[in-house]
PDB file of N, CA and C in Angstrom:
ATOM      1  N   UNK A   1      33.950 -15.937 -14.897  1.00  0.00           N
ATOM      2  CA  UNK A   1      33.164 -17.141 -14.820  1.00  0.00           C
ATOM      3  C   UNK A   1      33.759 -18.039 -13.737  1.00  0.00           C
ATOM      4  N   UNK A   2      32.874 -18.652 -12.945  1.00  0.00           N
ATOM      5  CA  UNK A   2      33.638 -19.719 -11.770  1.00  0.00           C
ATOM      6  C   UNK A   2      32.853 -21.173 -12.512  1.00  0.00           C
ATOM      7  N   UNK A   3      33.572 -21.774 -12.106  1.00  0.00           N
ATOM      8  CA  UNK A   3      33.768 -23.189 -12.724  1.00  0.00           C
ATOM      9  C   UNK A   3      34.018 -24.093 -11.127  1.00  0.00           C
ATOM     10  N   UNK A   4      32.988 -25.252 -11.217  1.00  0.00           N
ATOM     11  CA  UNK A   4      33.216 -26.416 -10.128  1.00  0.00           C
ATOM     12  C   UNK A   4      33.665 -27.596 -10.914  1.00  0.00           C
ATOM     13  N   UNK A   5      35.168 -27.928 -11.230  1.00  0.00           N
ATOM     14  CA  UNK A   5      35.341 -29.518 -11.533  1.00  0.00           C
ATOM     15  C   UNK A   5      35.587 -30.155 -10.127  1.00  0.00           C
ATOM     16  N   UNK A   6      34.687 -31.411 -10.734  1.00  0.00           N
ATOM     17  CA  UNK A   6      34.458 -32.892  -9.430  1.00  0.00           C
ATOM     18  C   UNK A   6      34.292 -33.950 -10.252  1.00  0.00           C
ATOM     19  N   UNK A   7      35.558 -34.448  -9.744  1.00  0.00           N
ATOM     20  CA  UNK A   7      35.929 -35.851 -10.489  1.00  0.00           C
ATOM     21  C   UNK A   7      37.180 -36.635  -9.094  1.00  0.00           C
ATOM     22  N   UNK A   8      36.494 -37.767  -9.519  1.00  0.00           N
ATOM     23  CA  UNK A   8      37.302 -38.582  -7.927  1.00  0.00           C
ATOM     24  C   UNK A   8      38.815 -39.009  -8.819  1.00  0.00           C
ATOM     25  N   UNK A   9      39.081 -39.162  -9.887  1.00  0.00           N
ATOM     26  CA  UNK A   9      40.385 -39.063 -10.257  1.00  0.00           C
ATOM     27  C   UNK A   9      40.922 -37.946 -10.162  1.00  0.00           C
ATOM     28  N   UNK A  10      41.575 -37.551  -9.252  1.00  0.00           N
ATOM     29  CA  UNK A  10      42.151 -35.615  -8.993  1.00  0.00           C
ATOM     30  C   UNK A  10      43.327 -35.651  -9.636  1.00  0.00           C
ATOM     31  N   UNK A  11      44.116 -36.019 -10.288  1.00  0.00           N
ATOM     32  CA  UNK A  11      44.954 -35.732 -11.617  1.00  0.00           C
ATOM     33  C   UNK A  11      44.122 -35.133 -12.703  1.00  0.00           C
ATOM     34  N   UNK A  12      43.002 -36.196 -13.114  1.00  0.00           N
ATOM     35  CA  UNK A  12      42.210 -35.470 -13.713  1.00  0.00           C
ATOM     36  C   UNK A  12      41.488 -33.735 -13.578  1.00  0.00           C
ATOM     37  N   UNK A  13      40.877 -34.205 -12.433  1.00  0.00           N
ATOM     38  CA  UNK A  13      40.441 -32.916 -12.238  1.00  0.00           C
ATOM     39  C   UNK A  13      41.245 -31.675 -12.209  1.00  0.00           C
ATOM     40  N   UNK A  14      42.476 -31.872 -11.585  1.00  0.00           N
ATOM     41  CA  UNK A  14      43.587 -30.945 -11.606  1.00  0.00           C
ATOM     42  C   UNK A  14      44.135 -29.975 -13.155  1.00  0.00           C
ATOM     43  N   UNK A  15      44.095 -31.315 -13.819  1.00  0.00           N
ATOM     44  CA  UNK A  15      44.420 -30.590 -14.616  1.00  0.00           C
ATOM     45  C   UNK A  15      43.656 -30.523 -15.747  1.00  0.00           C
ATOM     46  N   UNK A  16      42.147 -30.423 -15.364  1.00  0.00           N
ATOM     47  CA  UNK A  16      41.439 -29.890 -16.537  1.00  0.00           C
ATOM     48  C   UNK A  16      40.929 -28.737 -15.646  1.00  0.00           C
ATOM     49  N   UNK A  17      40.984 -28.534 -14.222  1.00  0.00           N
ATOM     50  CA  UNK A  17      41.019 -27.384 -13.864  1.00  0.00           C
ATOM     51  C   UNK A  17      42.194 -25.961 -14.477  1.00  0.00           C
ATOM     52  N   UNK A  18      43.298 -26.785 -14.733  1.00  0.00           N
ATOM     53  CA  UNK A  18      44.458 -25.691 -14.607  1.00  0.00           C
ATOM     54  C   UNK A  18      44.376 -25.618 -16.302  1.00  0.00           C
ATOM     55  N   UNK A  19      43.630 -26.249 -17.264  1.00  0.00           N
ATOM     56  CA  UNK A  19      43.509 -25.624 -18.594  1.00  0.00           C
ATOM     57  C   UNK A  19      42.296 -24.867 -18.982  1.00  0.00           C
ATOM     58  N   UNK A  20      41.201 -24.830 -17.601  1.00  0.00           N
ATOM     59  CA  UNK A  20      40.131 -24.274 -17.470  1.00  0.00           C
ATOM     60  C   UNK A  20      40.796 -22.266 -17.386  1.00  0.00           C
ATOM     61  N   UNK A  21      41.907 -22.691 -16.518  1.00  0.00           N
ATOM     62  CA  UNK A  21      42.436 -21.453 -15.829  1.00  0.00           C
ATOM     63  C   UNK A  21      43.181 -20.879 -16.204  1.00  0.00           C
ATOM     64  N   UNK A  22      44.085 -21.286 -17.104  1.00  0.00           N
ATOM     65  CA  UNK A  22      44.935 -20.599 -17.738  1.00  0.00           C
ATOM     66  C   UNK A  22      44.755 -20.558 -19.305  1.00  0.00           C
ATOM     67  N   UNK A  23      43.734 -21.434 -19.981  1.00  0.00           N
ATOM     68  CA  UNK A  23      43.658 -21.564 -21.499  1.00  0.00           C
ATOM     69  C   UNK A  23      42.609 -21.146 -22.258  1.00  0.00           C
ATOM     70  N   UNK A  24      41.268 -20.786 -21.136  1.00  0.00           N
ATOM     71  CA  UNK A  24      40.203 -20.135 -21.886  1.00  0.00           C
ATOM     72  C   UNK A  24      40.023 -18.931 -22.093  1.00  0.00           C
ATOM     73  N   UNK A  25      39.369 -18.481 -22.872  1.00  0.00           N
ATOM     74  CA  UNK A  25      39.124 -17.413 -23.853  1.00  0.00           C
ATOM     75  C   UNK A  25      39.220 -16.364 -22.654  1.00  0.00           C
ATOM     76  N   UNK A  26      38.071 -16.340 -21.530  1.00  0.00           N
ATOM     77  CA  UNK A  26      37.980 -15.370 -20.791  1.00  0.00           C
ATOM     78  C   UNK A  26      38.263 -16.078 -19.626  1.00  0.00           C
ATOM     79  N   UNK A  27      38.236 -15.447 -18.390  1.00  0.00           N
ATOM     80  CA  UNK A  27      39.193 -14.826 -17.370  1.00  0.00           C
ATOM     81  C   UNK A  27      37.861 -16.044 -16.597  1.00  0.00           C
ATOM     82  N   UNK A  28      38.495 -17.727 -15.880  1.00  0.00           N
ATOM     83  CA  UNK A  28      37.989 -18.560 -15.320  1.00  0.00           C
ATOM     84  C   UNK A  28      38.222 -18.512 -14.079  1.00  0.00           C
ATOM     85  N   UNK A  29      37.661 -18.775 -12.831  1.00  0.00           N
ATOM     86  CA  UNK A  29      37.572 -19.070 -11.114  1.00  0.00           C
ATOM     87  C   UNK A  29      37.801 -20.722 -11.414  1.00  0.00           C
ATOM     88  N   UNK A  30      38.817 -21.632 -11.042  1.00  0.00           N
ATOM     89  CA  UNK A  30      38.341 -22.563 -10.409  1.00  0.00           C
ATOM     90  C   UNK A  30      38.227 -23.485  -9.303  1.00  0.00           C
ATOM     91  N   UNK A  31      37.417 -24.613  -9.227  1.00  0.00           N
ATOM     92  CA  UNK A  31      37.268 -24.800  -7.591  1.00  0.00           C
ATOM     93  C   UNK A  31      37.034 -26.189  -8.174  1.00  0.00           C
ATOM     94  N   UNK A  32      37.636 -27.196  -6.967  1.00  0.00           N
ATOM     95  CA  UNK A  32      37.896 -28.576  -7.548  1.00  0.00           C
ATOM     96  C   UNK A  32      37.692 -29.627  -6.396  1.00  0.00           C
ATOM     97  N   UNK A  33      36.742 -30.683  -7.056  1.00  0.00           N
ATOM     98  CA  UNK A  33      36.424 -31.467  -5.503  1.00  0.00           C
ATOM     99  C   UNK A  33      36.478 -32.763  -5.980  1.00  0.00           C
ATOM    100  N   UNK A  34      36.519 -33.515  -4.850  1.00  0.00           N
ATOM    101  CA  UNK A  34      36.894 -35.026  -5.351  1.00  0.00           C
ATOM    102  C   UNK A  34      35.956 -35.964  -5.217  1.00  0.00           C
ATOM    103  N   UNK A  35      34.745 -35.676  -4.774  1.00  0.00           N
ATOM    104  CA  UNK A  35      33.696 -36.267  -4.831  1.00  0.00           C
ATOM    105  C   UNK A  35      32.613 -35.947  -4.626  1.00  0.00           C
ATOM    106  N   UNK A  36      31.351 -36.726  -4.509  1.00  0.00           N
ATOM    107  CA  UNK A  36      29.931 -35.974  -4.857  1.00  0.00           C
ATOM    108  C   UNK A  36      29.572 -34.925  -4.040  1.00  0.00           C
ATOM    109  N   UNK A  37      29.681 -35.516  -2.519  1.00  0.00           N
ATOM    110  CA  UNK A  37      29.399 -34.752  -1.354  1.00  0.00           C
ATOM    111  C   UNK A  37      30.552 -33.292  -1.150  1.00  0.00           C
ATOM    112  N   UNK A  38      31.451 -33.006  -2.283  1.00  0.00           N
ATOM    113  CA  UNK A  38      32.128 -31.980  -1.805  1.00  0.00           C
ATOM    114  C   UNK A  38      31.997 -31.324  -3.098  1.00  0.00           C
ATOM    115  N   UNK A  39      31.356 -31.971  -3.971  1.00  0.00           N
ATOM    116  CA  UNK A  39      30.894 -31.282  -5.441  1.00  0.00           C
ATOM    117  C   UNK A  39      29.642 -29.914  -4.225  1.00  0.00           C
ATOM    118  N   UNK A  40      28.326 -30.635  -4.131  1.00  0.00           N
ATOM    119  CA  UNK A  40      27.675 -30.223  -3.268  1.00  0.00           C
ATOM    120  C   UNK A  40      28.071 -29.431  -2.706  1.00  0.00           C
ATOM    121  N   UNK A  41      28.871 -29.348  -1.713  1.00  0.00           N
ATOM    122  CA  UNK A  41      29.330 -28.485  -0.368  1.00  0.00           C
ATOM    123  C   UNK A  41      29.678 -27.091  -1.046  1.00  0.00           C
ATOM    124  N   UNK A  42      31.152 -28.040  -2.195  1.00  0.00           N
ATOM    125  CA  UNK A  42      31.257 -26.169  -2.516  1.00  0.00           C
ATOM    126  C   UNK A  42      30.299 -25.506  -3.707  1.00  0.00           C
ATOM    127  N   UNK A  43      29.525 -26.370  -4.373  1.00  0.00           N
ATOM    128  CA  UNK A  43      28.488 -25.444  -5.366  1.00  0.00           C
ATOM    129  C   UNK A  43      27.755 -24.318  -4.713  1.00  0.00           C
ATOM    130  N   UNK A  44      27.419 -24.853  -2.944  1.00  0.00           N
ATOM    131  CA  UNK A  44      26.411 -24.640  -2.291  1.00  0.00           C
ATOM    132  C   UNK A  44      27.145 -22.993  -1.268  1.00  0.00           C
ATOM    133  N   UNK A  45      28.678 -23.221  -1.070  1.00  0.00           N
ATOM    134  CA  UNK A  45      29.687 -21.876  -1.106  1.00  0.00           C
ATOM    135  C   UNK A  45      29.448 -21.337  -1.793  1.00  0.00           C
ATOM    136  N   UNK A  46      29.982 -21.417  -3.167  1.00  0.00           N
ATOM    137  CA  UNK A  46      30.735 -20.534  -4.410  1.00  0.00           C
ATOM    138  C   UNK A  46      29.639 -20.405  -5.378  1.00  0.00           C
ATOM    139  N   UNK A  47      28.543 -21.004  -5.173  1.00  0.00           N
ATOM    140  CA  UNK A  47      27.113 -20.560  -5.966  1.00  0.00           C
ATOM    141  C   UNK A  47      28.216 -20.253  -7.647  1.00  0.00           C
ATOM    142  N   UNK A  48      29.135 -21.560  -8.321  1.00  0.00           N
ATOM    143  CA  UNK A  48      29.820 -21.452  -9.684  1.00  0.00           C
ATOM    144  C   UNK A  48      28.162 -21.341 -10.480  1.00  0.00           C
ATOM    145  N   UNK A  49      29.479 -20.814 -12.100  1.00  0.00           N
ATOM    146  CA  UNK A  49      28.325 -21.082 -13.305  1.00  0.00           C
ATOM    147  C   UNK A  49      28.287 -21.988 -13.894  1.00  0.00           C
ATOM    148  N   UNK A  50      29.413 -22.913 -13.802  1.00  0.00           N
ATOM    149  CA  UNK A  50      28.865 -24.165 -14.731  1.00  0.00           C
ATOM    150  C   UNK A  50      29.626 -24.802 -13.519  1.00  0.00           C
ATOM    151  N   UNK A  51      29.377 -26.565 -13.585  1.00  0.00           N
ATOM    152  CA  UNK A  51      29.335 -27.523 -12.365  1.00  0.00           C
ATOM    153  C   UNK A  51      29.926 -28.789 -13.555  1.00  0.00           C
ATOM    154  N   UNK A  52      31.221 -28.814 -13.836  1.00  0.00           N
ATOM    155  CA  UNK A  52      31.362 -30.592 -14.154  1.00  0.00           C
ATOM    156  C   UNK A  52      31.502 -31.616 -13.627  1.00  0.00           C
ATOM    157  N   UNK A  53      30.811 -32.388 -13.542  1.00  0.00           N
ATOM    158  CA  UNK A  53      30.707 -33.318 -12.459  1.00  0.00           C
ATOM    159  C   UNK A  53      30.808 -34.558 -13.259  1.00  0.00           C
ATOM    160  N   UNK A  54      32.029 -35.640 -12.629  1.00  0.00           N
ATOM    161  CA  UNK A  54      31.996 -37.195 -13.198  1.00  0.00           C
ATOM    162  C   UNK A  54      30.917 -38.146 -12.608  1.00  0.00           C
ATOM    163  N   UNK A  55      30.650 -38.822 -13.827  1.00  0.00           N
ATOM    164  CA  UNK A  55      29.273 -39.553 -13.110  1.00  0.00           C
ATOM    165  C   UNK A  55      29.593 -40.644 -11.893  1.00  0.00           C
ATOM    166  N   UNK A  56      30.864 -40.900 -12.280  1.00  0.00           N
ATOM    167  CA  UNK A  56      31.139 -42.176 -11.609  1.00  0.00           C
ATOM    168  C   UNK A  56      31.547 -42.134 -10.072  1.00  0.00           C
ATOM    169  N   UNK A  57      31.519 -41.537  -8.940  1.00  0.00           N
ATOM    170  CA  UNK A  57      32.436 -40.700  -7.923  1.00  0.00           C
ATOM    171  C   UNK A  57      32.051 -41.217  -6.725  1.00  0.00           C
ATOM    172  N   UNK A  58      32.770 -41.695  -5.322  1.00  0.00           N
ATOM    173  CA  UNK A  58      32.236 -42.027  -4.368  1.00  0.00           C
ATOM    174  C   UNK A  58      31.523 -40.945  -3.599  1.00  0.00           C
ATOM    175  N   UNK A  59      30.942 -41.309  -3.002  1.00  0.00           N
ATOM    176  CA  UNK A  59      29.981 -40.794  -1.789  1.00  0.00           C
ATOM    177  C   UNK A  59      28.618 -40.398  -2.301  1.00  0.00           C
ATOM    178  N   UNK A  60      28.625 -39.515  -3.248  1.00  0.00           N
ATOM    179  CA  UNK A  60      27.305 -39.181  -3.573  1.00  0.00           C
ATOM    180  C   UNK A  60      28.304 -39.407  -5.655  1.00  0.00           C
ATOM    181  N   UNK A  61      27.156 -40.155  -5.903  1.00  0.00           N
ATOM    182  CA  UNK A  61      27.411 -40.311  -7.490  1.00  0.00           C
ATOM    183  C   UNK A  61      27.091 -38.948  -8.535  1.00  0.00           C
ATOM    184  N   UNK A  62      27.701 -38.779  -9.667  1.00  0.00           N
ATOM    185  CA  UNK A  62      27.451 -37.642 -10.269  1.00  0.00           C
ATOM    186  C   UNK A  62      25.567 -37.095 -10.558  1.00  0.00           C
ATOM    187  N   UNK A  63      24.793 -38.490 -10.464  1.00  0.00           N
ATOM    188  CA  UNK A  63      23.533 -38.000 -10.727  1.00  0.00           C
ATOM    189  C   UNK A  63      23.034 -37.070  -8.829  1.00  0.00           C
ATOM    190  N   UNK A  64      22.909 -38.164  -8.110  1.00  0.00           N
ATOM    191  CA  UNK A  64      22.717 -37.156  -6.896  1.00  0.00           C
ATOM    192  C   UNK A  64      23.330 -36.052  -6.753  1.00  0.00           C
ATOM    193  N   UNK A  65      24.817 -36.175  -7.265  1.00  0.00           N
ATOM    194  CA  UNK A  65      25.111 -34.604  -6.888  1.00  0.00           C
ATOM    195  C   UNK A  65      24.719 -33.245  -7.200  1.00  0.00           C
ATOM    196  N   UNK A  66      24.374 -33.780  -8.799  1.00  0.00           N
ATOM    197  CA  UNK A  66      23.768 -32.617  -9.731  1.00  0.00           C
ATOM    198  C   UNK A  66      22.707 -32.274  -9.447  1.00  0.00           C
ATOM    199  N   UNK A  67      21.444 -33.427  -9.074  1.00  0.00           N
ATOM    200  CA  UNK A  67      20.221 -33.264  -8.635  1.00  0.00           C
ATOM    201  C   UNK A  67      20.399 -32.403  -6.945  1.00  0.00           C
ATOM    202  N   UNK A  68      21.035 -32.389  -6.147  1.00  0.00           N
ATOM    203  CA  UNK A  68      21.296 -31.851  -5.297  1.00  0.00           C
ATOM    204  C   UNK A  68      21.287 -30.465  -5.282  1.00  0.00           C
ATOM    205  N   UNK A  69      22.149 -30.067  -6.269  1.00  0.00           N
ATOM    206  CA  UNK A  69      23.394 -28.757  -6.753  1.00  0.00           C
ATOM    207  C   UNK A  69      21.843 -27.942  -7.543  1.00  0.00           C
ATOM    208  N   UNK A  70      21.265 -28.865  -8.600  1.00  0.00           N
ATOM    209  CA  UNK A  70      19.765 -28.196  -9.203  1.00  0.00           C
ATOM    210  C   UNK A  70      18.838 -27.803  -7.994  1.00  0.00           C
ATOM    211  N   UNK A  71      18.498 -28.771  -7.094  1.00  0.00           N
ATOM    212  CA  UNK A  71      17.212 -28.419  -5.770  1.00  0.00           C
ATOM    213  C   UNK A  71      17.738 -27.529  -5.094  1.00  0.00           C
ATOM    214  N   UNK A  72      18.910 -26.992  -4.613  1.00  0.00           N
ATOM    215  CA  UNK A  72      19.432 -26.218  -3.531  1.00  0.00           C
ATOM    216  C   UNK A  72      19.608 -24.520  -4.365  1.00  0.00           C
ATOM    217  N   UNK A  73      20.590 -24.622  -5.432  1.00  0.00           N
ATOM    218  CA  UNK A  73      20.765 -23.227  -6.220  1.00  0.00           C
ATOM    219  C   UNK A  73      19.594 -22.745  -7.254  1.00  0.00           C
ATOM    220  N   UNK A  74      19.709 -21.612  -6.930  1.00  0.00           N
ATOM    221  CA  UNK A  74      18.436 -21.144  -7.654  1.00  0.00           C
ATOM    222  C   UNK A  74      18.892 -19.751  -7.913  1.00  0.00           C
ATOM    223  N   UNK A  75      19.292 -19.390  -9.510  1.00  0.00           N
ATOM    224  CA  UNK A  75      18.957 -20.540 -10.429  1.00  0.00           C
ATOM    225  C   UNK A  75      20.237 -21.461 -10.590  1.00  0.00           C
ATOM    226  N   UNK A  76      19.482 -22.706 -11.223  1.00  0.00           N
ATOM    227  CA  UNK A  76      20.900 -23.579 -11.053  1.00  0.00           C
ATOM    228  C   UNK A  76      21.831 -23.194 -12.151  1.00  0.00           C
ATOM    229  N   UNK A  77      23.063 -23.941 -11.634  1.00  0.00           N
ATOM    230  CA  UNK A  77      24.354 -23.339 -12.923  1.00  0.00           C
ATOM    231  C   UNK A  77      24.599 -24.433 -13.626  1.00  0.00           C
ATOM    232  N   UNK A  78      24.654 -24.246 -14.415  1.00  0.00           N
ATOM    233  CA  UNK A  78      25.156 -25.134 -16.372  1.00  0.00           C
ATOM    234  C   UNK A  78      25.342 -26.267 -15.665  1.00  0.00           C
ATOM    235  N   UNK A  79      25.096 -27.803 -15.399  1.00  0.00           N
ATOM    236  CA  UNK A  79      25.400 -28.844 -15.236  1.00  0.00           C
ATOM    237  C   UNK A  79      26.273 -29.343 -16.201  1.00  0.00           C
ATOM    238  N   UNK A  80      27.250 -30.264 -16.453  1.00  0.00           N
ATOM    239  CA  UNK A  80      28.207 -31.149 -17.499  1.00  0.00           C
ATOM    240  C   UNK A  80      28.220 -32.220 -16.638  1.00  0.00           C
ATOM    241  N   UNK A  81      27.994 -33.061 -17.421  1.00  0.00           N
ATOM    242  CA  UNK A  81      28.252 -34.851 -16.998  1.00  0.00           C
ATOM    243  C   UNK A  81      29.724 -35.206 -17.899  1.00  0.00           C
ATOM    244  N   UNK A  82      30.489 -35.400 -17.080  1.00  0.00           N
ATOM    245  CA  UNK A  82      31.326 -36.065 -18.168  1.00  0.00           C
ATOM    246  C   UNK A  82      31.601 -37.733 -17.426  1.00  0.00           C
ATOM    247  N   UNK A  83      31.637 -38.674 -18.550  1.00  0.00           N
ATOM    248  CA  UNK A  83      32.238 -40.651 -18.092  1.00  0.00           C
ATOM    249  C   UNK A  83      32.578 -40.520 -19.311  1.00  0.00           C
ATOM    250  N   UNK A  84      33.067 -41.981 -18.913  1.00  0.00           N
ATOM    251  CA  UNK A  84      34.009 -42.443 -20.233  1.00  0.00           C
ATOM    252  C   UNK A  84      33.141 -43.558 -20.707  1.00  0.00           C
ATOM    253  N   UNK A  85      31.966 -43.449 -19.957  1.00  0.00           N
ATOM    254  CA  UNK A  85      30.944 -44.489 -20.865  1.00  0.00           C
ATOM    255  C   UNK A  85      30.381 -44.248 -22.337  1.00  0.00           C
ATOM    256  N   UNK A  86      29.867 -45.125 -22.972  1.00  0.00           N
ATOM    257  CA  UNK A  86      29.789 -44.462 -24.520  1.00  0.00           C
ATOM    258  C   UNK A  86      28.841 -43.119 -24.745  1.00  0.00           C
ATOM    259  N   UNK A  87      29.027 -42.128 -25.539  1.00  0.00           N
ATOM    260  CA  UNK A  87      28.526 -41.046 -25.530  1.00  0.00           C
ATOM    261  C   UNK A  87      26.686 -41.389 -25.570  1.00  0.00           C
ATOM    262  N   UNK A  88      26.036 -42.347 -26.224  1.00  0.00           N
ATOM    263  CA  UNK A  88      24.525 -42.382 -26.153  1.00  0.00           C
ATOM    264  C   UNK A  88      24.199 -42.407 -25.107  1.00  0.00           C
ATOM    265  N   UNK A  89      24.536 -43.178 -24.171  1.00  0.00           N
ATOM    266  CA  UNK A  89      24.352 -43.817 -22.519  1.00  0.00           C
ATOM    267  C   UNK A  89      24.585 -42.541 -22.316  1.00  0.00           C
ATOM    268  N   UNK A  90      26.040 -42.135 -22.085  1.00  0.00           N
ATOM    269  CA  UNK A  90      25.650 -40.703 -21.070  1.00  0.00           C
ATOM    270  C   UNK A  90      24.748 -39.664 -21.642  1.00  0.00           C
ATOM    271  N   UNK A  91      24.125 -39.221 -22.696  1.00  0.00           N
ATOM    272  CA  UNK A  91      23.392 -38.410 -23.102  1.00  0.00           C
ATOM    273  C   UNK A  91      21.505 -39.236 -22.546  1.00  0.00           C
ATOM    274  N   UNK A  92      21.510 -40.297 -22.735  1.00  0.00           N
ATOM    275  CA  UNK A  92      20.488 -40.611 -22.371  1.00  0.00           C
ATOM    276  C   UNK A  92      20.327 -41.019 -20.844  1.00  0.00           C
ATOM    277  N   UNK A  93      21.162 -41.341 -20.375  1.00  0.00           N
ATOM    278  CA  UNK A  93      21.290 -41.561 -18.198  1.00  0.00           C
ATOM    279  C   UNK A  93      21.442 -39.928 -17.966  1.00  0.00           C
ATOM    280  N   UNK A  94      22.119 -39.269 -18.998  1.00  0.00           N
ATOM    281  CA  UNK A  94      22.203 -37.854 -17.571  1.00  0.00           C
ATOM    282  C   UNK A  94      21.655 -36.627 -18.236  1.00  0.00           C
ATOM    283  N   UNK A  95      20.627 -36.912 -19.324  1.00  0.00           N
ATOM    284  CA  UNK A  95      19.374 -36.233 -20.050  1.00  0.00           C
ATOM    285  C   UNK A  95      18.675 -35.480 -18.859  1.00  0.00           C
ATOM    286  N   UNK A  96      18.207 -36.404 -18.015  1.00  0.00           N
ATOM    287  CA  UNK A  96      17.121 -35.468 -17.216  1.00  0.00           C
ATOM    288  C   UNK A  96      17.301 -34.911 -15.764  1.00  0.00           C
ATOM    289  N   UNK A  97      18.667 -34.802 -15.447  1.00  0.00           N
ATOM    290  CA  UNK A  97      19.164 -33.822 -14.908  1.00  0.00           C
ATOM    291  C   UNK A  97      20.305 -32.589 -14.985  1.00  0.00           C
ATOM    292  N   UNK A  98      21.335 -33.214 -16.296  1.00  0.00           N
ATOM    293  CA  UNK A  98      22.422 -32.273 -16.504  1.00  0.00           C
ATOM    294  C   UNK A  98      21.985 -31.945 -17.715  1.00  0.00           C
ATOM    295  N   UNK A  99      22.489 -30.527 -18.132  1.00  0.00           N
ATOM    296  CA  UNK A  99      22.251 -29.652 -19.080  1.00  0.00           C
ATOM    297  C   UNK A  99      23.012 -30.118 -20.783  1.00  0.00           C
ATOM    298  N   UNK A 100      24.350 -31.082 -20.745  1.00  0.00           N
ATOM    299  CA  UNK A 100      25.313 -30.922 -21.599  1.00  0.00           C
ATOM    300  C   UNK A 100      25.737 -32.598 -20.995  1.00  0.00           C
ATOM    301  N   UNK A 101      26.406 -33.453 -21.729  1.00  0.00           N
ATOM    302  CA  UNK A 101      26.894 -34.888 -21.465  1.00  0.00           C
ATOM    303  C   UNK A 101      28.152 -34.398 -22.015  1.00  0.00           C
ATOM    304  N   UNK A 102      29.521 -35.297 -21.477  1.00  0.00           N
ATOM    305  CA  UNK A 102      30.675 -35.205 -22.714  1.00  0.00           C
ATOM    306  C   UNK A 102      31.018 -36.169 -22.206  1.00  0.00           C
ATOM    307  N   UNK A 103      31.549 -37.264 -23.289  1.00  0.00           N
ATOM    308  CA  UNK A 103      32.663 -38.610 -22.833  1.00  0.00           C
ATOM    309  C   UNK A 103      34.240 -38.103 -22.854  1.00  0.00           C
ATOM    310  N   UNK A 104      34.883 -38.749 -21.715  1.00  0.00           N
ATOM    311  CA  UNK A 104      36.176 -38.492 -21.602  1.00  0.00           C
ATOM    312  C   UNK A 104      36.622 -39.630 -22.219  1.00  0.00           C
ATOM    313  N   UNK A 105      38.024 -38.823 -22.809  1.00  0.00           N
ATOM    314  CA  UNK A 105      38.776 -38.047 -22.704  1.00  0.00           C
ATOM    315  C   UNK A 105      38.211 -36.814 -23.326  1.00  0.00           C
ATOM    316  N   UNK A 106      38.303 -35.993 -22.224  1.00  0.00           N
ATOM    317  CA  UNK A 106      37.619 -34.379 -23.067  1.00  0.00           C
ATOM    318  C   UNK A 106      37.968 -33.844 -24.218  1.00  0.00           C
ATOM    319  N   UNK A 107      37.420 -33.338 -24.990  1.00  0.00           N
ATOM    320  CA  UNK A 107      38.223 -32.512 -26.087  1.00  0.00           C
ATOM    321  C   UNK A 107      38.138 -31.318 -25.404  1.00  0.00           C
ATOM    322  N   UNK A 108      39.108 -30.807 -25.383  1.00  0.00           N
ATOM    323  CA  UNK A 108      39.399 -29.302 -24.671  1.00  0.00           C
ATOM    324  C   UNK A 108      38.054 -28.072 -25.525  1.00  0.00           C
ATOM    325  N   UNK A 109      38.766 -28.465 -26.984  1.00  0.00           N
ATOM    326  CA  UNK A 109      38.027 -27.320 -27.645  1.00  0.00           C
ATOM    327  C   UNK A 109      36.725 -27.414 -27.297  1.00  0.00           C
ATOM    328  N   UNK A 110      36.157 -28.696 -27.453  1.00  0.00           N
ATOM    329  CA  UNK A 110      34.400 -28.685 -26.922  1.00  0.00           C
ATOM    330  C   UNK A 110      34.001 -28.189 -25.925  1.00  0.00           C
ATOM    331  N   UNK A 111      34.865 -28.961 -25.338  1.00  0.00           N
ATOM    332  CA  UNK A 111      34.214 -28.337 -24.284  1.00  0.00           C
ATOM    333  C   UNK A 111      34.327 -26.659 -24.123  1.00  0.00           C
ATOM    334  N   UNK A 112      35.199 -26.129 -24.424  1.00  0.00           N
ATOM    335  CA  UNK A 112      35.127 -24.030 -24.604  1.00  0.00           C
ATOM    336  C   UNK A 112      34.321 -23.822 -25.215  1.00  0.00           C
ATOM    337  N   UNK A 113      34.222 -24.503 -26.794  1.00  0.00           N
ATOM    338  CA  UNK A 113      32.898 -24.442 -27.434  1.00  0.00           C
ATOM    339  C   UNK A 113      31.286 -24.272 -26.741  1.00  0.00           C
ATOM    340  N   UNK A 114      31.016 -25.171 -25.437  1.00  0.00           N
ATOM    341  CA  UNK A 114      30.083 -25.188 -24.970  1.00  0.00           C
ATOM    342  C   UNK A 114      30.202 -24.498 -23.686  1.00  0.00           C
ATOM    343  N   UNK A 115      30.788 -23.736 -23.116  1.00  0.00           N
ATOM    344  CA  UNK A 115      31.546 -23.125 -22.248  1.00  0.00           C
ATOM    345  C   UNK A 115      31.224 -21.804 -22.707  1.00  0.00           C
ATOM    346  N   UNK A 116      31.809 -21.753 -23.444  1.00  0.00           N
ATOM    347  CA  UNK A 116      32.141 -19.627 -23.948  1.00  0.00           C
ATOM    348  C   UNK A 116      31.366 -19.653 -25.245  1.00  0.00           C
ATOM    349  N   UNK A 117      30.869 -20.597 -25.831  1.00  0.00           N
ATOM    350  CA  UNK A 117      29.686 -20.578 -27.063  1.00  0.00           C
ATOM    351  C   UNK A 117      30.748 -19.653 -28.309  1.00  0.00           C
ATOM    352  N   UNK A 118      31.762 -20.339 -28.377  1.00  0.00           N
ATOM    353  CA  UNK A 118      32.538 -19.945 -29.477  1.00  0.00           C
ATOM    354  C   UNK A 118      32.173 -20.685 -30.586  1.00  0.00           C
TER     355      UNK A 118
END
């Protein structure tokens, strides 16, 4: 499975990449960008299966990016919104383009849960 985390805090991203990579069930790719326009760039390379993208991110915000990443790949791959805004808001702002919402701080397990459908 290849995996795109994009989140403009890159501590973050880093290291929910490196528990993407070394802690899930099956055998993860990942690829890690720091903002919208390089979320984009490499979805649009590495054609990943799922895309987490923070809503909050300079250059292109998590909604353009996703909407981007959906119009260009075909078919598109698993969208995730994750903010730390309250979980209704992000389920209802990123409803009608990402597939899955999660508020950070992530729960690891959920997210595998919705990941590998354990």
């Amino acid at each position: 499975m290849r995996v795109l985390v994009c989140d403009d805090d890159q501590d973050s991203a880093e290291a929910l990449g490196t528990l993407l990579a070394f802690s899930s069930p099956v055998h993860v790719i990942v690829d890690l960008g720091f903002d919208g326009r390089q979320a984009v760039d490499i979805a649009r390379n590495t054609r990943p299966d799922v895309v987490i993208l923070d809503l909050e991110m300079p250059v292109l915000n998590g909604f353009d990016a996703a909407a981007a990443i959906r119009a260009t790949l075909s078919p598109p791959p698993m969208l995730v919104a994750v903010s730390g805004a309250p979980a209704a808001v992000i389920a209802a702002e990123a409803g009608s383009v990402f597939d899955h919402a999660l508020r950070k701080p992530l729960d690891f397990d959920d997210l595998c849960r919705l990941l590998f459908k354990q």
